[in-house]
C-alpha atoms as a PDB file:
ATOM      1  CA  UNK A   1       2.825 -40.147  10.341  1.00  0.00           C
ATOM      2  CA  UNK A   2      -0.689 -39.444   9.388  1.00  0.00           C
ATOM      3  CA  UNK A   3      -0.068 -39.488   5.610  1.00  0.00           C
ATOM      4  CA  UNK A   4       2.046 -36.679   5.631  1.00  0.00           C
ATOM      5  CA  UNK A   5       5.663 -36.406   4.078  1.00  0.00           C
ATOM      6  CA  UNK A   6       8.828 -35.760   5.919  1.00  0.00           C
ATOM      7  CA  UNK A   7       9.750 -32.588   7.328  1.00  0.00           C
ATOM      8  CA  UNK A   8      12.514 -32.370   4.611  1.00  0.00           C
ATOM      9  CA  UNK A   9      10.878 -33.304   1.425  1.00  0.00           C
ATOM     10  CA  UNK A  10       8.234 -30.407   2.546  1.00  0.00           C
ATOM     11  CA  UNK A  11      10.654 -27.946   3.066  1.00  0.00           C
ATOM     12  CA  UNK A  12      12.550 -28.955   0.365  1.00  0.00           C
ATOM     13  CA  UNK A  13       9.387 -28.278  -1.866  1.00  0.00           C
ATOM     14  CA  UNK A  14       8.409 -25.126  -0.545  1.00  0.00           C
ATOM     15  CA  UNK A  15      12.048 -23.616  -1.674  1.00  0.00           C
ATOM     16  CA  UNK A  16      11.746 -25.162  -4.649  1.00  0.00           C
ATOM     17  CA  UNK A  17       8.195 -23.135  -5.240  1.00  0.00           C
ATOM     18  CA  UNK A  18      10.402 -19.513  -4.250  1.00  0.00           C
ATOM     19  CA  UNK A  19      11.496 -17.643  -7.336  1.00  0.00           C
ATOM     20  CA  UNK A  20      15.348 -16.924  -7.492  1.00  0.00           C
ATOM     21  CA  UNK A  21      17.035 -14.753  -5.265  1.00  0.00           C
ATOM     22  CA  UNK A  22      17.982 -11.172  -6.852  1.00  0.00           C
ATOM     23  CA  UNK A  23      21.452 -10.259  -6.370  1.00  0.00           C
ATOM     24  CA  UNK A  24      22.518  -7.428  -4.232  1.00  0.00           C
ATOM     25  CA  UNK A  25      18.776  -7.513  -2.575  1.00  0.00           C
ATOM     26  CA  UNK A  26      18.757 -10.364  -0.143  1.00  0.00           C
ATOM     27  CA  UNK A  27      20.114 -10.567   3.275  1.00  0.00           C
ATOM     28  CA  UNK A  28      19.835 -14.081   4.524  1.00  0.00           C
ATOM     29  CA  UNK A  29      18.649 -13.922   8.067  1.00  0.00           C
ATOM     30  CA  UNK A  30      15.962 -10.987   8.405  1.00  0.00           C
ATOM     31  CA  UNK A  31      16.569 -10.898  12.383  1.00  0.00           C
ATOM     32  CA  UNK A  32      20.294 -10.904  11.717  1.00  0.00           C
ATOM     33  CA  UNK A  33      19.416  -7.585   9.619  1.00  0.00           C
ATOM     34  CA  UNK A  34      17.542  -5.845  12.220  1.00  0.00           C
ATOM     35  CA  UNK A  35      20.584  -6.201  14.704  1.00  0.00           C
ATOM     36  CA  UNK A  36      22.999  -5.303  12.043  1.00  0.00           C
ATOM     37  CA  UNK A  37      21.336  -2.048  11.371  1.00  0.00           C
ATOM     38  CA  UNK A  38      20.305  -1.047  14.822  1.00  0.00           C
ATOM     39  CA  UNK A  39      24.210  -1.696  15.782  1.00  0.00           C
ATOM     40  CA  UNK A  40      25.506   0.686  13.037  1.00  0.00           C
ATOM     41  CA  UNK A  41      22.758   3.436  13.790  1.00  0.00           C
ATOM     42  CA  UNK A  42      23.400   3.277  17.890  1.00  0.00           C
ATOM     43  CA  UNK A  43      27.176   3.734  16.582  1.00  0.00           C
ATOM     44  CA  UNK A  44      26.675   6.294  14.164  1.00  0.00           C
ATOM     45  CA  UNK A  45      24.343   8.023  17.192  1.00  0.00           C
ATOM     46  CA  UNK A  46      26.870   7.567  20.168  1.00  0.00           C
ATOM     47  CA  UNK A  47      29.286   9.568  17.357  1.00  0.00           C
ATOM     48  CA  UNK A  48      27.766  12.175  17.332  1.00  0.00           C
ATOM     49  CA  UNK A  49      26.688  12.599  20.847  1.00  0.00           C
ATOM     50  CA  UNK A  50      30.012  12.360  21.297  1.00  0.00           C
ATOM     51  CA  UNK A  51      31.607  14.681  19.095  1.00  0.00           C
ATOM     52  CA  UNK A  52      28.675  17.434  20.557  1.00  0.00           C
ATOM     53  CA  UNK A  53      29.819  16.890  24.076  1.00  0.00           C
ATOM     54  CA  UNK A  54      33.675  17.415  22.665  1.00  0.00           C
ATOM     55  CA  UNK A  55      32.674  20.778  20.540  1.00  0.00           C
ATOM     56  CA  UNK A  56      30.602  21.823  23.704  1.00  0.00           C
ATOM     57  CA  UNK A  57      33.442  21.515  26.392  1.00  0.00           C
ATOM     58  CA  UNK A  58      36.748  22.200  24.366  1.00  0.00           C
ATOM     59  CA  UNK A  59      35.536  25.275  22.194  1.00  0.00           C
END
């Protein structure tokens, strides 16, 4: 259509143009990352919010 190529062969070429990924230093889905990361810190935070309210009432 319009003397364009397919959807695939562009796509195809554009990760062929990408240098190789490093090892250790990519994370597939950068979204997916943001969750993952927000998840553990909320985690990590409710913790320790929790363990204050524990050392504050029981000491």
């Amino acid at each position: 259509m319009f003397h364009r190529k397919p959807l695939e062969e562009r796509i195809a070429e554009r990760q062929a143009k990408l240098r190789p990924l490093e090892e250790g230093k990519h994370f597939e889905h950068g979204p997916a990352k943001f969750i993952f990361v927000t998840l553990i810190a909320a985690v990590v935070l409710m913790h320790v919010v929790g363990l204050a309210v524990v050392m504050h009432f029981y000491s």
